[in-house]
N, C-alpha and C. Protein backbone atom coordinates (compact mmCIF):
# COMPACT_ATOMS: atom_id res chain seq x y z
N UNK A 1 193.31 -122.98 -79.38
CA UNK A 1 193.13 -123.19 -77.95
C UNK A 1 191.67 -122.92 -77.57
N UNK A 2 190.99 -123.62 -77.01
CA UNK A 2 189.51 -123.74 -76.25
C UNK A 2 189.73 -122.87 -74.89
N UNK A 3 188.90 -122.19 -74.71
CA UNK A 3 189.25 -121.27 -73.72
C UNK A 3 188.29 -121.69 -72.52
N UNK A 4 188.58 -122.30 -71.41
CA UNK A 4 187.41 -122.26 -70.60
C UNK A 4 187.31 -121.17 -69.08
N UNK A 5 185.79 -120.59 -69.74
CA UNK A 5 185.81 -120.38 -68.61
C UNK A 5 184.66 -119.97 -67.25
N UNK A 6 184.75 -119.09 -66.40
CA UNK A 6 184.28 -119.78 -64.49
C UNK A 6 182.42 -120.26 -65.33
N UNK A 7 182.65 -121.26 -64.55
CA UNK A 7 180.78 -122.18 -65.12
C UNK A 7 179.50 -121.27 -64.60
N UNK A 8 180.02 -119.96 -63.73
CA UNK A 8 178.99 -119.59 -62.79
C UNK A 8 178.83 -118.00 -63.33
N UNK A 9 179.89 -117.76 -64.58
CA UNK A 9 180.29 -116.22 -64.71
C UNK A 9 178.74 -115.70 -65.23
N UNK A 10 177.81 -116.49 -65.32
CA UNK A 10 176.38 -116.12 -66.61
C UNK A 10 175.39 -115.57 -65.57
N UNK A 11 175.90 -116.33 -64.55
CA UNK A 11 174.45 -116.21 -63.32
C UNK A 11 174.54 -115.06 -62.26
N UNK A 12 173.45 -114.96 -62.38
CA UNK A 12 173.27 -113.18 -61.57
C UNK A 12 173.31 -113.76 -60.08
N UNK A 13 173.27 -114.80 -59.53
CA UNK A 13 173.44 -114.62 -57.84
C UNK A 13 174.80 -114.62 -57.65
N UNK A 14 175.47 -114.95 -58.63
CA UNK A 14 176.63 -115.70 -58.60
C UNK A 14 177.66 -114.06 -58.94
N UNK A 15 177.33 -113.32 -59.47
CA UNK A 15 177.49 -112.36 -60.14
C UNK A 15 177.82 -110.85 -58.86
N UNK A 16 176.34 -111.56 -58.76
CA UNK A 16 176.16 -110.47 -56.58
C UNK A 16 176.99 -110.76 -55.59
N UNK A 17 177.24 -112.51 -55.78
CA UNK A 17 178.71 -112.61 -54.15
C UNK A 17 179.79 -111.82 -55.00
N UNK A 18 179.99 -111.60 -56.26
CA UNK A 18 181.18 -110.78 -56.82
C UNK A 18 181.65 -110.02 -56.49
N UNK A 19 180.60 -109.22 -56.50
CA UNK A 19 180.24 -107.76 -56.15
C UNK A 19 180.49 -107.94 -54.65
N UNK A 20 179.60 -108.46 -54.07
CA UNK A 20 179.88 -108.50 -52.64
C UNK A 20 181.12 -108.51 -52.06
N UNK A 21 181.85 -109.80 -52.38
CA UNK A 21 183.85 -109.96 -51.88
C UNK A 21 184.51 -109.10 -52.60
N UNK A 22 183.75 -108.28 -53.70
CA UNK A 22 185.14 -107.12 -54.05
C UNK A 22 184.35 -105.60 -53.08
N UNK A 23 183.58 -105.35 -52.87
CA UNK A 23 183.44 -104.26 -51.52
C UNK A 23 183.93 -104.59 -50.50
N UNK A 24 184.02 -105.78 -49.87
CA UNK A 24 184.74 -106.09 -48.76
C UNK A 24 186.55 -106.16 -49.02
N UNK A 25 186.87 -106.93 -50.02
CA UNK A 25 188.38 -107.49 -50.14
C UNK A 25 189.27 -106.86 -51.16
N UNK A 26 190.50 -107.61 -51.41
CA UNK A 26 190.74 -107.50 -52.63
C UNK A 26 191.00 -108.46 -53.74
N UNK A 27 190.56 -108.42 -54.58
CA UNK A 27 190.52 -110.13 -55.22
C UNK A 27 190.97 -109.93 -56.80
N UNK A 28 191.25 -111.22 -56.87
CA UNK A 28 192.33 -111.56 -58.49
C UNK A 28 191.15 -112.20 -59.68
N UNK A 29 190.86 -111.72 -60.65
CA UNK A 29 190.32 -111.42 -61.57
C UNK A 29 190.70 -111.90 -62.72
N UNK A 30 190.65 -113.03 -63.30
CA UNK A 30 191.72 -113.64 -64.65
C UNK A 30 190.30 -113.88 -65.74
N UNK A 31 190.53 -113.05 -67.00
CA UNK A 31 189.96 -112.96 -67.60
C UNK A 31 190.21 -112.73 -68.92
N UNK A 32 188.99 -112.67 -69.91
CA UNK A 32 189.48 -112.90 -71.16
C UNK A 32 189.31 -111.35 -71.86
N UNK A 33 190.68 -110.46 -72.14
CA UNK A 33 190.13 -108.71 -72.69
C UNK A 33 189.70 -109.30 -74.21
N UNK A 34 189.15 -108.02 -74.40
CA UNK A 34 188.29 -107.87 -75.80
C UNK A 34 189.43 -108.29 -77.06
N UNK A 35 190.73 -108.01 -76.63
CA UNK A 35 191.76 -108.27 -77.63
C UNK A 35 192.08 -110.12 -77.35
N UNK A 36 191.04 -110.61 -76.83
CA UNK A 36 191.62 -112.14 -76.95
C UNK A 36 192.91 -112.29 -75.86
N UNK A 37 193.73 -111.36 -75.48
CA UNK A 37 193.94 -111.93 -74.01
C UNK A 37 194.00 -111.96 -72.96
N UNK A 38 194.69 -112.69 -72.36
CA UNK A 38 194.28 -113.41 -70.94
C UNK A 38 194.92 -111.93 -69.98
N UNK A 39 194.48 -111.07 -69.03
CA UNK A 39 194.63 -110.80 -67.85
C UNK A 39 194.62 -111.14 -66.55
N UNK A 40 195.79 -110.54 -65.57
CA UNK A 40 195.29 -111.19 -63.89
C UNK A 40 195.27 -109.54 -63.54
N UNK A 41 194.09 -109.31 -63.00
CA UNK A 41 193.97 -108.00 -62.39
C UNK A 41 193.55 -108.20 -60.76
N UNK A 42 194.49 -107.53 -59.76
CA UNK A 42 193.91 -107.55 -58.73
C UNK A 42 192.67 -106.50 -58.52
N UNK A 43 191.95 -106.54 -58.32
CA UNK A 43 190.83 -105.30 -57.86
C UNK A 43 190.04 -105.30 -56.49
N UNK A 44 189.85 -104.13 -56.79
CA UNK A 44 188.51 -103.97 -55.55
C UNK A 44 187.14 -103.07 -55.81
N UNK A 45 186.36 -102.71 -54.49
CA UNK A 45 185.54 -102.14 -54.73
C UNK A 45 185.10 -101.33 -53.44
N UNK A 46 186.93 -101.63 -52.48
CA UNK A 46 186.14 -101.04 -51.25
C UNK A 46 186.45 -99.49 -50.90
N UNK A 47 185.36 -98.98 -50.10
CA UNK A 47 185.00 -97.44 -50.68
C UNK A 47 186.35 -96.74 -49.83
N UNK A 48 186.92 -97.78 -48.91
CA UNK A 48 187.94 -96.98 -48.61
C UNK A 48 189.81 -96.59 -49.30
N UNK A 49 189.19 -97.45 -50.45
CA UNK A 49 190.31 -98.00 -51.44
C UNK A 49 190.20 -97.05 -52.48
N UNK A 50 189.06 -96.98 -53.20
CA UNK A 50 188.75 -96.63 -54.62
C UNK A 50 188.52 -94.63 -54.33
N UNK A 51 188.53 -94.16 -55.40
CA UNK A 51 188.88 -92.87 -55.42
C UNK A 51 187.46 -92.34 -55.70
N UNK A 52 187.36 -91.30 -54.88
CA UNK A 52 185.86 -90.58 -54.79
C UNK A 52 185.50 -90.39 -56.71
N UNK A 53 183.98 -90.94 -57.09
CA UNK A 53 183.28 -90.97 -57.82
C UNK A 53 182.19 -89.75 -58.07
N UNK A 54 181.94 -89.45 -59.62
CA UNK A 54 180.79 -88.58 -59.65
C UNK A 54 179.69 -89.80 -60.58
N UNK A 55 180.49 -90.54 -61.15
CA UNK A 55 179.54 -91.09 -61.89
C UNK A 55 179.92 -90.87 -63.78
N UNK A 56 179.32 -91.39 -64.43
CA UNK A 56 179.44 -91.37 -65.86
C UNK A 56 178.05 -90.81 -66.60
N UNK A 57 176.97 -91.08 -65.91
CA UNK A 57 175.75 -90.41 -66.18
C UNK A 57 175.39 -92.53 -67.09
N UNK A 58 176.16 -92.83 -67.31
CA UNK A 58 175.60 -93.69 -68.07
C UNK A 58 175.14 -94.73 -67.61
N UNK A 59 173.81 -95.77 -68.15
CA UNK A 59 172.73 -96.87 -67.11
C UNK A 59 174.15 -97.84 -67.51
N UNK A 60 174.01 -98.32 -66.17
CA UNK A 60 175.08 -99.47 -65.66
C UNK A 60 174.69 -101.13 -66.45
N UNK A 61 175.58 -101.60 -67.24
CA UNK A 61 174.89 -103.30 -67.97
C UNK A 61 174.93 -104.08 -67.26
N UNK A 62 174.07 -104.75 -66.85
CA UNK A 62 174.06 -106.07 -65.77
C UNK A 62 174.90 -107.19 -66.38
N UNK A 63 175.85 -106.48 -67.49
CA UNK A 63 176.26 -107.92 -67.86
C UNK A 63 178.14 -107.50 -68.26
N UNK A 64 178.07 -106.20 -67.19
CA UNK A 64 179.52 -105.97 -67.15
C UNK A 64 179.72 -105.44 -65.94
N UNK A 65 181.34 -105.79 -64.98
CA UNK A 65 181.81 -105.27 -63.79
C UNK A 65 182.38 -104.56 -63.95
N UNK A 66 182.40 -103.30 -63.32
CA UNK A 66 182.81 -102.65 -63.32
C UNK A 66 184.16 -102.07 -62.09
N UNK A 67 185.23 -102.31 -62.13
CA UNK A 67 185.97 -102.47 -60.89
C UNK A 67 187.53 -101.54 -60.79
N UNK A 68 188.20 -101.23 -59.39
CA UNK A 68 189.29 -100.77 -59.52
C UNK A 68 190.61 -101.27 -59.29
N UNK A 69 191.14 -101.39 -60.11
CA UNK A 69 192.40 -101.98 -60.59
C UNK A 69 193.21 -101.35 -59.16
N UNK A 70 193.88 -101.91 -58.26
CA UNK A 70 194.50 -101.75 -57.02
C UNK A 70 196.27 -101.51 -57.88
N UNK A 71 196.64 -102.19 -58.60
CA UNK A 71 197.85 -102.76 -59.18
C UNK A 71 198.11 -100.88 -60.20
N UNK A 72 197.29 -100.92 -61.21
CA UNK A 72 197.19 -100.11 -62.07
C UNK A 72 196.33 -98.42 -61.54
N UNK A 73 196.18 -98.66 -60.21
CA UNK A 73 195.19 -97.43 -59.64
C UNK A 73 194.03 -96.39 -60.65
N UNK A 74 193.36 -97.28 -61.29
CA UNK A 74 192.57 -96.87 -62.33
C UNK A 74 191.40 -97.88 -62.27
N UNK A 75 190.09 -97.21 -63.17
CA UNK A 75 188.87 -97.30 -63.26
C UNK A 75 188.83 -99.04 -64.27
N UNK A 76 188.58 -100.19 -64.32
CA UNK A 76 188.17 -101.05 -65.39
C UNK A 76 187.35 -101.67 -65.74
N UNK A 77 186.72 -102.23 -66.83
CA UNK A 77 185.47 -102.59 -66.81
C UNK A 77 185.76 -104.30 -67.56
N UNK A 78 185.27 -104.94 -67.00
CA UNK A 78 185.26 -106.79 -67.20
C UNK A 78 183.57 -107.20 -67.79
N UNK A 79 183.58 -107.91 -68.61
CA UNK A 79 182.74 -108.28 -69.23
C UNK A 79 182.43 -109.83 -68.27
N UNK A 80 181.21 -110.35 -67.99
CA UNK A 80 181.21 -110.78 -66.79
C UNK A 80 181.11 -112.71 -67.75
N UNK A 81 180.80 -112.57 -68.91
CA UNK A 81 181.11 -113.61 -70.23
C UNK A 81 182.37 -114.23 -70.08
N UNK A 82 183.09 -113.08 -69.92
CA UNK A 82 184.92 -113.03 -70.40
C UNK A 82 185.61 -113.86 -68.39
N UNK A 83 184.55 -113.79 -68.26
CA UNK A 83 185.42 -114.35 -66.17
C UNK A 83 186.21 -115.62 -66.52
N UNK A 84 187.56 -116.09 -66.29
CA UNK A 84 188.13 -117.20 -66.44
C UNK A 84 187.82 -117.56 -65.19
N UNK A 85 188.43 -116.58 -63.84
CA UNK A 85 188.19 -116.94 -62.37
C UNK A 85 188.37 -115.84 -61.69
N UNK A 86 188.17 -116.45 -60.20
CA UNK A 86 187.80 -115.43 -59.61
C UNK A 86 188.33 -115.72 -58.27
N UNK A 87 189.06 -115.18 -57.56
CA UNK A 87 189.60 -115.52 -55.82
C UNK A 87 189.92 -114.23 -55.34
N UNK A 88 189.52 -114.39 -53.68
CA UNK A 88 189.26 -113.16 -52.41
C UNK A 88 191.13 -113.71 -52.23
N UNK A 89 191.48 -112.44 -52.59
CA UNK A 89 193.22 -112.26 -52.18
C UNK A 89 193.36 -111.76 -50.97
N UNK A 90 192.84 -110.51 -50.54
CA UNK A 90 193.56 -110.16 -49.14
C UNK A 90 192.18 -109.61 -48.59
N UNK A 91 192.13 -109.80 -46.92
CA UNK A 91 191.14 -108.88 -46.24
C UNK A 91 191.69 -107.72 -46.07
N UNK A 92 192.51 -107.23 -46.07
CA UNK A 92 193.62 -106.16 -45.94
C UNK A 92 193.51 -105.30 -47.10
N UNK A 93 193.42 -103.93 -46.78
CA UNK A 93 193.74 -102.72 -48.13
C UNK A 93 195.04 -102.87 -48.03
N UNK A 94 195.56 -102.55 -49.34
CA UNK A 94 196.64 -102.66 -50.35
C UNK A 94 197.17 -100.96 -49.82
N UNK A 95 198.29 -101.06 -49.59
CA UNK A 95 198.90 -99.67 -48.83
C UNK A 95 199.34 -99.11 -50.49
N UNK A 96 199.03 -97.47 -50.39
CA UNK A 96 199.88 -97.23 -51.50
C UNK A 96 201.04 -97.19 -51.70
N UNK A 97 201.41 -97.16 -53.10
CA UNK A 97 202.97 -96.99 -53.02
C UNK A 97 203.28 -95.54 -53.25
């Protein structure tokens, strides 16, 4: 199977509205994990969602996202290579369960 995937995942402006609609929203994430397969992760990035941070101490790769799994309430990291696609799911925070 040929895997294709988003034509725009390489480019850094393209990379920044990412970033951008996941601080604002919450959005669906289909991508390729390191084990070859396919995930749909909803995530976010908005500060009223995600759980207070100290940091990792470690320099951040411009060529991985780093995001929080809304579904799984945990920390994940997406390789920005691996993007199949990408869509703004809700303007709305995700109530906990």
């Amino acid at each position: 199977m040929i895997m294709t995937y988003h034509p725009e995942r390489n480019d850094v402006k393209w990379q920044g509205k990412v970033v951008d609609y996941l601080t604002r929203y919450e959005c669906e994430v289909q991508f390729e994990k390191t084990d070859g397969t396919i995930r749909n992760m909803k995530c976010t990035l908005q500060e009223n969602v995600v759980p207070a941070t100290k940091g990792t101490g470690k320099v951040k790769s411009p060529t991985v996202l780093t995001v929080f799994d809304t579904e799984k309430q945990g920390w994940r990291t997406i390789k920005f290579d691996k993007v199949i696609d990408f869509a703004v799911q809700n303007e709305y925070i995700r109530s906990p369960n």
